[in-house]
N, C-alpha and C. Protein backbone atom coordinates (compact mmCIF):
# COMPACT_ATOMS: atom_id res chain seq x y z
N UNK A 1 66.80 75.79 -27.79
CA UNK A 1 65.66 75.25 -28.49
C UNK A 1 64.83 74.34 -27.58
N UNK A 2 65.38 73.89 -26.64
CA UNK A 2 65.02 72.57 -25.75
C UNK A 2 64.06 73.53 -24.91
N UNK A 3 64.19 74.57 -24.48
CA UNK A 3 63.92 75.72 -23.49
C UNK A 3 62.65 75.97 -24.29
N UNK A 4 62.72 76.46 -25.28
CA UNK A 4 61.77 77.39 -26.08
C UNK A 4 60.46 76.02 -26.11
N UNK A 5 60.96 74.68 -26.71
CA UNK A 5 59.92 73.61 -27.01
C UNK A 5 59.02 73.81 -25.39
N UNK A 6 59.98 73.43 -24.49
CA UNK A 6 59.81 73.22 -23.28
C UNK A 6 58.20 74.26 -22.42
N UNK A 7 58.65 75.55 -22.75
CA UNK A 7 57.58 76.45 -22.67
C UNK A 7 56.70 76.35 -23.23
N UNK A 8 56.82 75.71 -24.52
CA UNK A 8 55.31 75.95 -25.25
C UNK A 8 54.44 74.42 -24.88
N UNK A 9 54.97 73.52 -24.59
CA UNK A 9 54.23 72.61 -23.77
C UNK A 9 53.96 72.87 -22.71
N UNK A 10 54.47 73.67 -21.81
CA UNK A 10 53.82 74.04 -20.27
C UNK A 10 52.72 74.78 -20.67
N UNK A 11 52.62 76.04 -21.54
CA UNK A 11 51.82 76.66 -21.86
C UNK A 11 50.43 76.16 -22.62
N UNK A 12 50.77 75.26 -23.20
CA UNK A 12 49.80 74.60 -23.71
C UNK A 12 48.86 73.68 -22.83
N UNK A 13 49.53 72.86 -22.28
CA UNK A 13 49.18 72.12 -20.78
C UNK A 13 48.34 73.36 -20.07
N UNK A 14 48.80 74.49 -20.02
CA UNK A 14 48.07 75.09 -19.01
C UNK A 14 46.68 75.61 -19.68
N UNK A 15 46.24 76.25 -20.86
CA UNK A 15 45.43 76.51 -21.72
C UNK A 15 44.44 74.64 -21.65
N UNK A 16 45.15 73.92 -21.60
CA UNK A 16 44.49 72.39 -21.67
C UNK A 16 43.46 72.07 -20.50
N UNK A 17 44.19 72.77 -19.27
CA UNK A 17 43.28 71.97 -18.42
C UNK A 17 42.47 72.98 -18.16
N UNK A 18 43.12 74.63 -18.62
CA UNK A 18 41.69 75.35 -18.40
C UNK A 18 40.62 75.51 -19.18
N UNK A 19 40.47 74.59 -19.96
CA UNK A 19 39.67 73.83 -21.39
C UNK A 19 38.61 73.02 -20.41
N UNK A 20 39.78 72.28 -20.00
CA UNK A 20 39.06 71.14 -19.62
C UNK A 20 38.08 71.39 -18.01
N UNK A 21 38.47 72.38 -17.10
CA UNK A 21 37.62 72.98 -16.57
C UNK A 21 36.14 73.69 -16.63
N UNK A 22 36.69 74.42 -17.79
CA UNK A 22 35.45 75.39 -18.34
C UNK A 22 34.36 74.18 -18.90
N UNK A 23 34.91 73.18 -19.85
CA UNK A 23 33.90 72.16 -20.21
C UNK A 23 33.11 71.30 -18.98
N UNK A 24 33.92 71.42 -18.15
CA UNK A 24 33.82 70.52 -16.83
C UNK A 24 32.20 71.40 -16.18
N UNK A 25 32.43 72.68 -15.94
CA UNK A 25 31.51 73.45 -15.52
C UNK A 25 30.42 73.59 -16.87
N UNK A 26 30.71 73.79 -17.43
CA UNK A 26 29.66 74.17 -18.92
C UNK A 26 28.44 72.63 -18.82
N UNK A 27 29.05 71.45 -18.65
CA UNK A 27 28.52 70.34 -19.00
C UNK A 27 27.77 69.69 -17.77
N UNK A 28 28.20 70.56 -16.22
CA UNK A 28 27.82 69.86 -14.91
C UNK A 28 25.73 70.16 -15.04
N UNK A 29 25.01 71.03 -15.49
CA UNK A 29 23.89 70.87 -15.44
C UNK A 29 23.09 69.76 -16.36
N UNK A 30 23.93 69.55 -17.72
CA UNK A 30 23.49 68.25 -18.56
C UNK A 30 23.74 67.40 -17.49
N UNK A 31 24.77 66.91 -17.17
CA UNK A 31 25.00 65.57 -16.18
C UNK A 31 24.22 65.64 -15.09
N UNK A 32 23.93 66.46 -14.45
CA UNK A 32 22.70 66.80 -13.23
C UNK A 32 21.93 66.33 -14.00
N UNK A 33 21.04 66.76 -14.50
CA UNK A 33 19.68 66.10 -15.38
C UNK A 33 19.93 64.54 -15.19
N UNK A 34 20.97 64.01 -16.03
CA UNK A 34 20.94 62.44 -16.41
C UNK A 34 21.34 61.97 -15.21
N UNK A 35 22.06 62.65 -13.63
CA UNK A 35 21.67 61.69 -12.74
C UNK A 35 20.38 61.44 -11.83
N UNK A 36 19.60 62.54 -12.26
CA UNK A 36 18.33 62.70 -11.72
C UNK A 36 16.88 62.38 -12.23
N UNK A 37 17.41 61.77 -13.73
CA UNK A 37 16.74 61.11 -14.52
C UNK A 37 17.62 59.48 -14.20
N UNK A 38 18.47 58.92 -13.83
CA UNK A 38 18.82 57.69 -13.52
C UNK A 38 18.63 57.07 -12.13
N UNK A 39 18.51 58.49 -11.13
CA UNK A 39 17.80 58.28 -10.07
C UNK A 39 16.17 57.60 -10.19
N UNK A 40 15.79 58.26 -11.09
CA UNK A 40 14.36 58.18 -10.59
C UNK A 40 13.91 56.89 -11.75
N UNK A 41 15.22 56.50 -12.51
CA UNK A 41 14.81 54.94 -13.11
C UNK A 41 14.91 53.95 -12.07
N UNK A 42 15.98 54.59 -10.56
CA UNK A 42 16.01 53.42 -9.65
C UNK A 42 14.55 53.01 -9.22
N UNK A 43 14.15 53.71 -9.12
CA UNK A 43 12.29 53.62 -8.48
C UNK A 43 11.54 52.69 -9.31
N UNK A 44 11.71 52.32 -10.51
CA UNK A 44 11.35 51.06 -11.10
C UNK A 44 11.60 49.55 -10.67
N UNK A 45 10.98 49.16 -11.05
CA UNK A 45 10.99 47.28 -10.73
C UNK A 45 11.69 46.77 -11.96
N UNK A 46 12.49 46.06 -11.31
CA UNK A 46 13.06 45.14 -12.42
C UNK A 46 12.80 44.76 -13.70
N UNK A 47 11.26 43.97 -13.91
CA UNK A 47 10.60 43.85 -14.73
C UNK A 47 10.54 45.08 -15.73
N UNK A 48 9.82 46.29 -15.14
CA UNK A 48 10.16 47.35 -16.28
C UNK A 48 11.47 47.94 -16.87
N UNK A 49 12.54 47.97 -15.89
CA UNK A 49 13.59 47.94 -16.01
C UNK A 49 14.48 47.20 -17.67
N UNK A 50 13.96 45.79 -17.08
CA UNK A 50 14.35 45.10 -18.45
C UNK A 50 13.62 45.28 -19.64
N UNK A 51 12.68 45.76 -19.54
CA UNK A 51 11.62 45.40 -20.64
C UNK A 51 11.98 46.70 -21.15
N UNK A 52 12.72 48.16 -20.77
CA UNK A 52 13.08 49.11 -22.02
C UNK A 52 14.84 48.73 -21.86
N UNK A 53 15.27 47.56 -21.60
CA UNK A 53 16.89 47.15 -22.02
C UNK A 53 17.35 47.64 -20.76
N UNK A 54 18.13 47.72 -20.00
CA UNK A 54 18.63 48.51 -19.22
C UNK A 54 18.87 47.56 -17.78
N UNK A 55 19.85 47.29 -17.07
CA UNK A 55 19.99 46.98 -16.00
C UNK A 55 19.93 47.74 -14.83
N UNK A 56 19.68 47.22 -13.43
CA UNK A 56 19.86 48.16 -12.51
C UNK A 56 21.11 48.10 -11.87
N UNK A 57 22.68 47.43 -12.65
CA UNK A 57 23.69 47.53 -12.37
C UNK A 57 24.01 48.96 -12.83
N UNK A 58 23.64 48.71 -14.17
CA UNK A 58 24.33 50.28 -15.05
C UNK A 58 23.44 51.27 -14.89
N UNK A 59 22.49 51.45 -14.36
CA UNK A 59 22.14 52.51 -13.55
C UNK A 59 22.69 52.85 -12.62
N UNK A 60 23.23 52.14 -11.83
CA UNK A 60 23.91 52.62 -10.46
C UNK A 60 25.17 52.67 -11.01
N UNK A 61 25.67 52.20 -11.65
CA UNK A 61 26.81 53.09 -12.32
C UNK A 61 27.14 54.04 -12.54
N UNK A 62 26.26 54.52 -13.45
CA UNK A 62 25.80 56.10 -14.60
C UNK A 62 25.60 56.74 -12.94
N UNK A 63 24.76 56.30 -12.13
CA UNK A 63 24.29 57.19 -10.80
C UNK A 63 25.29 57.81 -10.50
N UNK A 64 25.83 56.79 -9.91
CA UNK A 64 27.52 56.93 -8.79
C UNK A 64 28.48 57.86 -9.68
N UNK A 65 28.78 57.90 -11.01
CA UNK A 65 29.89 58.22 -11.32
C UNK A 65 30.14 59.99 -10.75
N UNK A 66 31.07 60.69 -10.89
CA UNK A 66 31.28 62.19 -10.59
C UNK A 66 30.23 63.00 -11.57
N UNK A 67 30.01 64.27 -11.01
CA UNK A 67 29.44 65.10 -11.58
C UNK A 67 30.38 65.80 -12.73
N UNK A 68 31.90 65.81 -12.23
CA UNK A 68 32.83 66.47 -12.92
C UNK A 68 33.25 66.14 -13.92
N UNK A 69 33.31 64.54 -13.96
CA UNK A 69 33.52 63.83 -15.00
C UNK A 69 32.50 63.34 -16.19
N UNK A 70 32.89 63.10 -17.59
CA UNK A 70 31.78 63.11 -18.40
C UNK A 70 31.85 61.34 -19.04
């Protein structure tokens, strides 16, 4: 029984991360957009910056992070 549980968590694990791949690829052109739309908030001045909320810490955040990751 230990055997049988045992497989169906490997199997599952493996179905999991090829989930999590396919979403990984499915979602990389949305995230392109929003770092190329957070790029081009760097090109702002401070002043406008604050005045729609937004720091230019957490922009370079959102920038930097992976493409792969969401």
């Amino acid at each position: 029984m230990t055997t049988v549980r045992h497989t169906h968590t490997t199997t599952h694990a493996a179905a999991r991360s090829g989930r999590v791949l396919f979403d990984a690829i499915l979602g990389f052109p949305r995230r392109f957009r929003e770092r190329r739309q957070l790029n081009a908030l760097l090109g702002y001045d401070d002043f406008l910056l604050r005045d729609i909320g937004i720091s230019r810490d957490s922009i370079q955040r959102g920038a930097g992070r992976s493409l792969w990751r969401d």
